[in-house]
Protein backbone atom coordinates (compact mmCIF):
# COMPACT_ATOMS: atom_id res chain seq x y z
CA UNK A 1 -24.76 132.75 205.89
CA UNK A 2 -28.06 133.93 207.70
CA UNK A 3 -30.09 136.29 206.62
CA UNK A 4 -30.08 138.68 208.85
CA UNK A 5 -33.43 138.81 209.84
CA UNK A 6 -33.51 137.47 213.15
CA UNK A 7 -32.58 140.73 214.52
CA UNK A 8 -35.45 142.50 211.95
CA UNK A 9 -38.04 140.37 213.86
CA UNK A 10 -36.92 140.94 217.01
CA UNK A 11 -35.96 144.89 216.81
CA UNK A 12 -38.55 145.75 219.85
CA UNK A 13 -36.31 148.27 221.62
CA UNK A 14 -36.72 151.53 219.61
CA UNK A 15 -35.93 155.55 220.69
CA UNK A 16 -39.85 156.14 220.90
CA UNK A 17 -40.49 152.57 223.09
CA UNK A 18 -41.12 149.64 222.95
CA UNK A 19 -45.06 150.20 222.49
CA UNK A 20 -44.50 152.68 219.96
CA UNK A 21 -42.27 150.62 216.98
CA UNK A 22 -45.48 149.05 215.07
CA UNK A 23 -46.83 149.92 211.92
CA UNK A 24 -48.91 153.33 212.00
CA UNK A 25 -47.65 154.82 215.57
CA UNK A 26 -45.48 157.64 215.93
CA UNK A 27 -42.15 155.81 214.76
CA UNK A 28 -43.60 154.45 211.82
CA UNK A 29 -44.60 158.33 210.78
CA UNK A 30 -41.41 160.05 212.18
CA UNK A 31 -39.08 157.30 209.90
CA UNK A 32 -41.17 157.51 206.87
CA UNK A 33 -40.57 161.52 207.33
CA UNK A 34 -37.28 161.05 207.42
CA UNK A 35 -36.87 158.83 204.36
CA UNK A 36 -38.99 161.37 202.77
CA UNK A 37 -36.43 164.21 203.54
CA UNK A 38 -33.42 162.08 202.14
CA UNK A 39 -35.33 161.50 198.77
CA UNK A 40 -36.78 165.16 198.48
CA UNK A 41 -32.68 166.25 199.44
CA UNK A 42 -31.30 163.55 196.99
CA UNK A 43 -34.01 164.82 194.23
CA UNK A 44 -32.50 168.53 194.77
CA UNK A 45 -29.53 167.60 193.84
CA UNK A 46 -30.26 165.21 190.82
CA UNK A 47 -32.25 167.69 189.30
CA UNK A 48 -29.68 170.61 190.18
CA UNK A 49 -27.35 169.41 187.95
CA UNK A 50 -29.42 170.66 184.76
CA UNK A 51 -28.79 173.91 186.68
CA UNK A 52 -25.65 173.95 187.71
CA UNK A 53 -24.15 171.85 184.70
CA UNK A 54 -23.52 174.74 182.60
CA UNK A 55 -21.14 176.35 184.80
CA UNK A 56 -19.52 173.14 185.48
CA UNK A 57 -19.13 172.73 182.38
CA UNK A 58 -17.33 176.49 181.83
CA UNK A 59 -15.12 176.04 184.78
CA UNK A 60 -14.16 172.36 184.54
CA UNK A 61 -13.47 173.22 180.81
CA UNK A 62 -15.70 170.11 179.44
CA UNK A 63 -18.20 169.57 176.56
CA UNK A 64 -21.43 168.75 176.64
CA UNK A 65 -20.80 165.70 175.63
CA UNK A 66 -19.07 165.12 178.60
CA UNK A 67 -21.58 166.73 180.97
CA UNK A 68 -24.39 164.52 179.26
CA UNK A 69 -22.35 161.28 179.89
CA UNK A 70 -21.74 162.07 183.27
CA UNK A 71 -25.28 162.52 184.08
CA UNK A 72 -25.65 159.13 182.19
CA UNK A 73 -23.17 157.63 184.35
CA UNK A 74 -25.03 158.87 187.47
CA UNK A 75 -28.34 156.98 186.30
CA UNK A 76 -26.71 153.99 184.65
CA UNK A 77 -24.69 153.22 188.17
CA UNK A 78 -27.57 153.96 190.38
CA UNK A 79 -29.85 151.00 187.83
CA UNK A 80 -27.00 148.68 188.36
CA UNK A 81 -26.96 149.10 192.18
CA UNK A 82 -30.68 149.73 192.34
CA UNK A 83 -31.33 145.89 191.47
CA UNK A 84 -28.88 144.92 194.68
CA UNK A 85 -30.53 147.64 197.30
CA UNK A 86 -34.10 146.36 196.92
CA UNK A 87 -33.14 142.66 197.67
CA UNK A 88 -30.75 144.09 200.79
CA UNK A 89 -33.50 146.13 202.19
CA UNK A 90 -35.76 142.53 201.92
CA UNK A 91 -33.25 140.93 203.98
CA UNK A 92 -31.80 143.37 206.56
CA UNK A 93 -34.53 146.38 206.61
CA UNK A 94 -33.92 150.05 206.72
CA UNK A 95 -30.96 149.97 209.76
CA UNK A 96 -28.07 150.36 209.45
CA UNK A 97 -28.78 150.58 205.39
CA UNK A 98 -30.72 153.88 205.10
CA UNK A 99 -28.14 155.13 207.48
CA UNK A 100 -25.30 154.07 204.88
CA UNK A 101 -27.23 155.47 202.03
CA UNK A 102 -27.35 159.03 203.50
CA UNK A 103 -23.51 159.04 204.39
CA UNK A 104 -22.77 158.31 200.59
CA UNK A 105 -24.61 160.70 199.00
CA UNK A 106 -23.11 163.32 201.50
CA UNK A 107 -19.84 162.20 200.23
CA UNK A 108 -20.93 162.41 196.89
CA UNK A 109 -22.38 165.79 197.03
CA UNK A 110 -18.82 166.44 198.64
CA UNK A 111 -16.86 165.58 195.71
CA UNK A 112 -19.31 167.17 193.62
CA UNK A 113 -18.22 170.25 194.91
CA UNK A 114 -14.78 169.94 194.39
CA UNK A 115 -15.10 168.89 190.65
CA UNK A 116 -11.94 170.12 188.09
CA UNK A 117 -12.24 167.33 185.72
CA UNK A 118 -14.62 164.78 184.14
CA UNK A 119 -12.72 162.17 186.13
CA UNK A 120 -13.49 163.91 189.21
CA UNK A 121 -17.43 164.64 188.02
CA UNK A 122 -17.82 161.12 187.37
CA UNK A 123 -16.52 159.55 190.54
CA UNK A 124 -18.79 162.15 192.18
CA UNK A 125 -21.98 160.81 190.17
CA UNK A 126 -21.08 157.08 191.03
CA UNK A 127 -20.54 157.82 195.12
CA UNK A 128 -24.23 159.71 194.36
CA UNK A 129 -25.50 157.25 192.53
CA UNK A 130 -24.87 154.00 194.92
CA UNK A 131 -26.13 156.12 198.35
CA UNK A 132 -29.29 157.13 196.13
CA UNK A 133 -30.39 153.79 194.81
CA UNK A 134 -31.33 153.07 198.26
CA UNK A 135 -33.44 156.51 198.27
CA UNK A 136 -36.80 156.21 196.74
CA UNK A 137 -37.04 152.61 197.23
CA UNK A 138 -36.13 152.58 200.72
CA UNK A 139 -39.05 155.51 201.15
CA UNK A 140 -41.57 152.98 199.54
CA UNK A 141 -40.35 149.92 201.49
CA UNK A 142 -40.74 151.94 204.81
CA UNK A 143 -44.36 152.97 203.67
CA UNK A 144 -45.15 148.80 203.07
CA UNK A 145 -43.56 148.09 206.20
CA UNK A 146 -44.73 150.14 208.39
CA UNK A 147 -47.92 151.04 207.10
CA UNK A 148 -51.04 148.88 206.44
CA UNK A 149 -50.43 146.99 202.86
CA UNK A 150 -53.65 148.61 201.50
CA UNK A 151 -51.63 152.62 201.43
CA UNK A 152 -48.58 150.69 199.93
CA UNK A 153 -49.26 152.87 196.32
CA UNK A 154 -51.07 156.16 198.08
CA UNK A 155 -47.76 156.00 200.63
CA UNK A 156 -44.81 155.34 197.50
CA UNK A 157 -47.15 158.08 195.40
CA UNK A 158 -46.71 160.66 198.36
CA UNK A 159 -42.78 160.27 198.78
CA UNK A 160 -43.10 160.94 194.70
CA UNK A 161 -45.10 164.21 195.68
CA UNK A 162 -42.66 165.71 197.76
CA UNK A 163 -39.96 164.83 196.20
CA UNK A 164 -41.12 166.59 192.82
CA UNK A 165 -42.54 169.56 194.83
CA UNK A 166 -38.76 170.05 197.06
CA UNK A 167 -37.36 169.63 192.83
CA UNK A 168 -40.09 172.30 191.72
CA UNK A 169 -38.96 174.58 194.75
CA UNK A 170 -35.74 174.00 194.52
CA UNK A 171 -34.30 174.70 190.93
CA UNK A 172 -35.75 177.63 191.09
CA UNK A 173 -33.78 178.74 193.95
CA UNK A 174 -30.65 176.82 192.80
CA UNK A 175 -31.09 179.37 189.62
CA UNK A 176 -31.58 182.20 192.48
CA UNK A 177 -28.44 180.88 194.90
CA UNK A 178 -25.98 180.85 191.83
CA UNK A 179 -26.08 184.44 191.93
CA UNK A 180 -25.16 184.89 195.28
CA UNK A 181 -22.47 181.78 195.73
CA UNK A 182 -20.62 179.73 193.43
CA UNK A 183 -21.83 175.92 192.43
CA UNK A 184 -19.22 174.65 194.40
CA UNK A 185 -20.36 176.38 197.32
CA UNK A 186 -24.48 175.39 197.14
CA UNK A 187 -23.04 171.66 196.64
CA UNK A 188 -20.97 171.86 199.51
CA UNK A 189 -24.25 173.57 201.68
CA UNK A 190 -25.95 170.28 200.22
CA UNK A 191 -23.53 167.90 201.66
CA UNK A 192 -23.58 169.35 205.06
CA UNK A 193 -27.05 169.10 205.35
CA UNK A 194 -26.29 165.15 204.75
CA UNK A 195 -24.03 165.69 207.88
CA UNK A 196 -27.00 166.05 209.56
CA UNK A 197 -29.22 164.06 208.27
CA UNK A 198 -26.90 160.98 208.29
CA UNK A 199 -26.58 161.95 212.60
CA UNK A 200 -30.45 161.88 212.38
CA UNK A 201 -30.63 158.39 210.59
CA UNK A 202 -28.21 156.46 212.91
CA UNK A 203 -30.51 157.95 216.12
CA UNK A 204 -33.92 157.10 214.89
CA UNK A 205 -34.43 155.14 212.05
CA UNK A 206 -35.09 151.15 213.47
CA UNK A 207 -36.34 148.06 211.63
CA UNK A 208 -40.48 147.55 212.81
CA UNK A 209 -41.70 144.90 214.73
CA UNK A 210 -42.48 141.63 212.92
CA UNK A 211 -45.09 138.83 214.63
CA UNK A 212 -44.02 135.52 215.03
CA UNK A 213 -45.68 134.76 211.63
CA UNK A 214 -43.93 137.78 209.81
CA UNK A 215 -40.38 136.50 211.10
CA UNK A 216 -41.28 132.97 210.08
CA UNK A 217 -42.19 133.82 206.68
CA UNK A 218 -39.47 136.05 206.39
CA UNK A 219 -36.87 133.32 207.37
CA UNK A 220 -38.40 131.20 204.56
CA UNK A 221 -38.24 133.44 201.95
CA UNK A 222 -34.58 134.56 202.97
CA UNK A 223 -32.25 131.45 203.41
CA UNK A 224 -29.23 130.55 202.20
CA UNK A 225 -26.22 132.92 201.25
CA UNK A 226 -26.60 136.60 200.37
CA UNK A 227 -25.49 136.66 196.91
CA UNK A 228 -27.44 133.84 195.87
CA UNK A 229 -30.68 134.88 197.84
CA UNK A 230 -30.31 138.25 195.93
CA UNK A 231 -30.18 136.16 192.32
CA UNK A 232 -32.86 133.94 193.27
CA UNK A 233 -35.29 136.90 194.38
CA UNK A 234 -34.22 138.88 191.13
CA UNK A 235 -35.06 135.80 188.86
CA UNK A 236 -38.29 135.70 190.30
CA UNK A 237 -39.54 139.07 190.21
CA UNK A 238 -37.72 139.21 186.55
CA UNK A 239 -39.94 136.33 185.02
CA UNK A 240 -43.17 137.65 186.36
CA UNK A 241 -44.38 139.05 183.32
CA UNK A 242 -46.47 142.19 185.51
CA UNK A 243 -43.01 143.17 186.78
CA UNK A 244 -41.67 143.52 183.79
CA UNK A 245 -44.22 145.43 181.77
CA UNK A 246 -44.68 147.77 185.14
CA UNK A 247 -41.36 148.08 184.75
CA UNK A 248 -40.90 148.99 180.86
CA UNK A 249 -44.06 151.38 181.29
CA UNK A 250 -42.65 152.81 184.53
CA UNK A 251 -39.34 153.06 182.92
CA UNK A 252 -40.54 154.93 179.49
CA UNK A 253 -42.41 157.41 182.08
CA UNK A 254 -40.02 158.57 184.44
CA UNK A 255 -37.14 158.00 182.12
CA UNK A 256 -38.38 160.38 180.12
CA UNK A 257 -39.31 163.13 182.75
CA UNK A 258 -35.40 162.60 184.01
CA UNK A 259 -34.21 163.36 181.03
CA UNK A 260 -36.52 166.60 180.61
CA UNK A 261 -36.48 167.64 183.60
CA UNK A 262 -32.38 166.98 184.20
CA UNK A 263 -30.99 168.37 181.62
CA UNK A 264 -32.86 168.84 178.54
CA UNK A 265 -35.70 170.64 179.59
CA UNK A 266 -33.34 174.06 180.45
CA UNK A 267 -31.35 173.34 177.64
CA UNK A 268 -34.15 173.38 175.06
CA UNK A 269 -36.46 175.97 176.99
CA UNK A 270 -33.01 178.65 176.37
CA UNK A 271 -32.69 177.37 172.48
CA UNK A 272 -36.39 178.69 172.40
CA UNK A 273 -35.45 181.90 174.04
CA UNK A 274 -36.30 181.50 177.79
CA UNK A 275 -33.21 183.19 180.37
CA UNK A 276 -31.63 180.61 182.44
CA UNK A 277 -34.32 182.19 184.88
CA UNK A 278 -37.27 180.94 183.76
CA UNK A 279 -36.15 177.92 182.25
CA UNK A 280 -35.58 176.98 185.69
CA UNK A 281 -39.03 177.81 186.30
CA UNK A 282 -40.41 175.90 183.65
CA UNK A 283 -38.47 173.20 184.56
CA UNK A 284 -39.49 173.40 188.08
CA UNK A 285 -43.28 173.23 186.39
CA UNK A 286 -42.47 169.85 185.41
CA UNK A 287 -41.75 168.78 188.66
CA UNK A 288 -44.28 170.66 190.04
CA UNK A 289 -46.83 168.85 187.93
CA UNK A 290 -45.11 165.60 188.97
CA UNK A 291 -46.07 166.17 192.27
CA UNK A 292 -49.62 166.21 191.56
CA UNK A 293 -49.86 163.31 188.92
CA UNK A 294 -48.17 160.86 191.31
CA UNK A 295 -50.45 160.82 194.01
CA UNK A 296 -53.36 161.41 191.62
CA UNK A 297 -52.69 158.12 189.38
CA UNK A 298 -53.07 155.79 192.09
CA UNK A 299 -56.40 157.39 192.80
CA UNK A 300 -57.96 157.79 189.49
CA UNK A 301 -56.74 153.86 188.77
CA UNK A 302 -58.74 153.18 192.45
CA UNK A 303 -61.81 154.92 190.84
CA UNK A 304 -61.18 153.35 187.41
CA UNK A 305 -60.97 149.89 189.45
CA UNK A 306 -57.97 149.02 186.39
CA UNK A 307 -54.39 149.52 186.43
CA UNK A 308 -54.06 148.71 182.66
CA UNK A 309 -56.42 151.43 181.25
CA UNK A 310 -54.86 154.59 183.24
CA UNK A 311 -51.45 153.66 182.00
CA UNK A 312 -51.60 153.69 179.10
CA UNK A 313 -54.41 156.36 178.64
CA UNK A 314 -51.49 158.31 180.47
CA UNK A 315 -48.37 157.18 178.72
CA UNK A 316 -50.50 158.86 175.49
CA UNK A 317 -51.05 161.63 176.72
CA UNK A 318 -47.42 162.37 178.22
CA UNK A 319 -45.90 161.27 174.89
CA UNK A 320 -48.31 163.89 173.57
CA UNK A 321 -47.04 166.48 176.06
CA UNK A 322 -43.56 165.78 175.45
CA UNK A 323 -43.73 165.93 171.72
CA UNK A 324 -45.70 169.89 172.15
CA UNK A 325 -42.32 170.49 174.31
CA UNK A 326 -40.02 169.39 171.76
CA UNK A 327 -41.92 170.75 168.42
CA UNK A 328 -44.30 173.19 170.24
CA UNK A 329 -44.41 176.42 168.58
CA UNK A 330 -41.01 178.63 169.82
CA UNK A 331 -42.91 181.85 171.25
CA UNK A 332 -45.80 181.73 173.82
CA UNK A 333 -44.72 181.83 177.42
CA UNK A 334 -48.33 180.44 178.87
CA UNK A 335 -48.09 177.27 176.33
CA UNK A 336 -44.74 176.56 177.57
CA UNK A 337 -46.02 176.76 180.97
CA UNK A 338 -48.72 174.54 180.60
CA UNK A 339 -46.83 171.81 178.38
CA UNK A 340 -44.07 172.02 181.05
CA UNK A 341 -46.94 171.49 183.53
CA UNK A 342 -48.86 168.58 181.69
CA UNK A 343 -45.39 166.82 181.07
CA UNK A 344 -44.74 166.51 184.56
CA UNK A 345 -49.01 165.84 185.54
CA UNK A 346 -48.88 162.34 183.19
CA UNK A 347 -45.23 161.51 184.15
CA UNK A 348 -47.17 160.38 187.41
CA UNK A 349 -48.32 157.70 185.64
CA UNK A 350 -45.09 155.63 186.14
CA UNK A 351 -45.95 155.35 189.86
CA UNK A 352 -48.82 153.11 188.74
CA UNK A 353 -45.54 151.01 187.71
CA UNK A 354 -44.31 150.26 191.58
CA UNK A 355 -47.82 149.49 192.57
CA UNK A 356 -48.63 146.72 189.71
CA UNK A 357 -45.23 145.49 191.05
CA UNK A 358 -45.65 145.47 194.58
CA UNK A 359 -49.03 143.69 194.19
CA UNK A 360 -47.90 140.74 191.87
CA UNK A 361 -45.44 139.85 194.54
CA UNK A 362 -45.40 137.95 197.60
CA UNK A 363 -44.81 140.57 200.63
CA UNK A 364 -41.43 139.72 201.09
CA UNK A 365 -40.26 140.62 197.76
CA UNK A 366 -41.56 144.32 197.52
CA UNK A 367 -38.10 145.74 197.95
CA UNK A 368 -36.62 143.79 194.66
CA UNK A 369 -39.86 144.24 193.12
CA UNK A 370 -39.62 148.06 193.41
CA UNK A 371 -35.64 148.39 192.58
CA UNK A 372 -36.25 146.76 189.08
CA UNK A 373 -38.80 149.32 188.41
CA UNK A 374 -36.93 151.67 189.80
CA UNK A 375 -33.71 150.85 187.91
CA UNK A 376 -35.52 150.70 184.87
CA UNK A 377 -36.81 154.15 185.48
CA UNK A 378 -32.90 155.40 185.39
CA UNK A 379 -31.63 153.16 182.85
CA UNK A 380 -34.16 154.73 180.47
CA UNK A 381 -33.38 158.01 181.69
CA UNK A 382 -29.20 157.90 181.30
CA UNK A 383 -29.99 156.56 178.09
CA UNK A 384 -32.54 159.51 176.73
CA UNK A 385 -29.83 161.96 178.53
CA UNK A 386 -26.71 160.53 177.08
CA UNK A 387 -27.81 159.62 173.31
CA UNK A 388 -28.80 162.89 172.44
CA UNK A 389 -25.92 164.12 174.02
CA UNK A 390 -23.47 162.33 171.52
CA UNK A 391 -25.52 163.90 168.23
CA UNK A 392 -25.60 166.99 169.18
CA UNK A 393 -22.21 169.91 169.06
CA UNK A 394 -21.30 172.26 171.17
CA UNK A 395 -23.48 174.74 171.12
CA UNK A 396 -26.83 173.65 169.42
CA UNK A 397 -29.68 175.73 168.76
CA UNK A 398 -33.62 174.38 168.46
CA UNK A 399 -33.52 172.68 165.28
CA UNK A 400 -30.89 170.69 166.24
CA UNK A 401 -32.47 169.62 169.59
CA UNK A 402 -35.43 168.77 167.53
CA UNK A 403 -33.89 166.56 165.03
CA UNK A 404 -32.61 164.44 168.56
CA UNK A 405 -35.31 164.21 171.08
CA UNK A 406 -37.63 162.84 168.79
CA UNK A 407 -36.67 159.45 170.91
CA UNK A 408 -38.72 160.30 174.21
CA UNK A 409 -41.94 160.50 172.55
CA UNK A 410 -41.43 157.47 170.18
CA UNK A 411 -40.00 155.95 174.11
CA UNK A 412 -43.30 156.70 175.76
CA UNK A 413 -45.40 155.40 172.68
CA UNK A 414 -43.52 152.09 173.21
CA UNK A 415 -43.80 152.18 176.68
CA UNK A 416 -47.79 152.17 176.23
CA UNK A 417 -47.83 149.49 174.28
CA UNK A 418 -46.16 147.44 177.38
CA UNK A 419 -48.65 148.94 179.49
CA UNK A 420 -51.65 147.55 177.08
CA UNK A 421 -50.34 144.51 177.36
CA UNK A 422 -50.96 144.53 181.09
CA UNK A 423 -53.65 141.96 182.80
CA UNK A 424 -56.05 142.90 184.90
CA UNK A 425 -56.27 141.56 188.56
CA UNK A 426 -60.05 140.86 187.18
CA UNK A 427 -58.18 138.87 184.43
CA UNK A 428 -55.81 136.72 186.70
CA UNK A 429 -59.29 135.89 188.78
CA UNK A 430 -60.87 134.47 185.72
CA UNK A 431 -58.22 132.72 184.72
């Protein structure tokens, strides 16, 4: 079975012109927009659900337990596809894939809205979960493929920036919507925005133009049947020691701010005292500080001229900011603020994750490259949502979150251990 890619290299014909479809030009910015949209809409309603879960949970008649493993089953299904979408994008670009991607998450947002059971919640989260693994990665894949190689990290670090600024924005006005409509309702607004964002994907988003060199090196790196190319790429990227320690770091780092700001973030925030209100606000803080650490990372490693040394300098520091969250002192609404904020700032750090990756790589294999980082990111996460979420009762108050979430911080410790154990590009030059 081919590849595929003999209509990648030759996708000239595009809705902008043939003269427009190259790397930088109009298209290029008008599809990476797009992308951007889908991850910033598929981020509002991942990190909705620590909104909206408690009234699930009250009308659905489940426990937390169950609302816990149902957001674990969300991030533990999206890892699993994750590691297949990055090696399909390799092969057959963003079209028809991306167009796919949004469909399924419009479906899932769909039977989101018309949960009544955990049965019914879970097969929502898996529909979400398979149309979202193609998401973020696809957004970075776009930026390395239509963009010059060199904005690969500054492009992936921007998509991160929106998408924590629409989360920041949004749960906030998730809290604010739930007063006027019911869950089910905002979930159902959610999926027919996909309606017509899906209509917008199938019109403009095209494959760009590959040179005659591009397409042959393309063809060699893709041969042979699907299924195997996909194992073969995975094998490699999975026994290149840099992947995998961008990957644990990465992993440790994002994991952890999914799981804050998710679901325990609100949870804990109202055991301290906060209103639904402005836990949503200092959850929304998190993200907001996201937003500004991913971008930034990739700028102060530039400076820095390391990768290693601003990883795991900010690994510390967020395991430091997570553990003030945890066992903070209860009372002090700026100090939650800022911890909220500085939680999110040095969860930034795991973008430095996609860009180690993408550079210890051939070109061909960013797309599995990124999906193992990016499936480690939400393997971590389901796991830091869903273990708590089995020690804990029904209706826990601060100690008992505190005597739980003691694993993120001892997760991010570990994670900058992997990152110390990084080499330099400096270091594979001497060698």
């Amino acid at each position: 079975m081919s590849s595929g890619h003999a209509g990648y290299a030759h996708a000239t014909t595009s809705f902008f012109g043939r003269d427009r479809a190259r790397q930088g030009g109009p298209e290029a910015w008008t599809i990476w927009i797009l992308a951007t949209i889908f991850v910033v809409w598929l981020f509002a309603i991942q990190t909705g659900y620590g909104i909206v879960s408690p009234d699930i949970q009250k009308d659905a008649d489940l426990t937390l337990s169950q609302i816990s493993s149902a957001a674990s089953v969300y991030t533990v299904a999206f890892a699993i596809v994750q590691f297949f979408s990055g090696s399909l994008l390799d092969r057959y670009g963003t079209r028809p894939l991306m167009a796919i991607a949004v469909a399924l998450v419009t479906a899932g947002a769909f039977l989101f809205a018309g949960t009544t059971s955990f049965a019914t919640l879970v097969a929502a989260q898996i529909v979400l979960a398979v149309g979202a693994s193609f998401g973020f990665v696809g957004a970075g894949y776009i930026g390395g493929k239509w963009f010059d190689a060199a904005k690969y990290g500054l492009m992936f670090g921007l998509v991160q920036m929106f998408a924590s600024l629409g989360s920041a924005v949004g749960q906030p006005v998730i809290s604010a919507l739930l007063k006027q409509m019911s869950w089910s309702q905002l979930l159902a607004g959610f999926g027919t925005f996909g309606v017509l964002l899906t209509v917008a994907f199938v019109l403009l988003v095209r494959n760009p133009v590959s040179t005659p060199e591009q397409a042959a090196a393309e063809a060699a790196a893709h041969h042979g049947n699907v299924l195997g190319e996909i194992v073969r790429d995975l094998r490699t990227c999975l026994t290149n020691r840099q992947v995998l320690l961008a990957a644990a770091f990465a992993g440790a780092s994002f994991g952890t701010m999914l799981a804050v700001g998710v679901l325990w973030g609100p949870r804990v925030q109202e055991a301290r005292g906060a209103t639904a209100g402005f836990a949503a606000v200092l959850s929304a803080l998190a993200w907001l500080g996201l937003a500004f650490g991913a971008p930034l990372v990739n700028v102060v490693s530039d400076r820095w001229r390391s990768r290693k040394w601003p990883a795991v300098v900010g690994m510390l520091l967020q395991a430091l900011a997570v553990a003030l969250f945890i066992y903070g002192p209860s009372n002090g609404t700026g100090a939650s603020m800022v911890v909220m904020l500085a939680v999110g700032v040095f969860a930034g750090t795991h973008m430095l994750g996609f860009t180690i990756a993408g550079e210890s790589v051939p070109p061909a294999l960013i797309g599995s490259a990124s999906a193992i980082v990016n499936g480690t990111c939400f393997i971590v996460g389901g796991v830091l949502q869903a273990v708590p979420g089995w020690a804990l009762d029904s209706a826990p108050d601060l100690d008992d979150y505190r005597k739980v979430l003691w694993l993120m911080p001892a997760v991010l410790v570990l994670g900058a251990l992997a990152a110390l154990a990084l080499r330099e590009a400096s270091d594979d030059a001497a060698a």
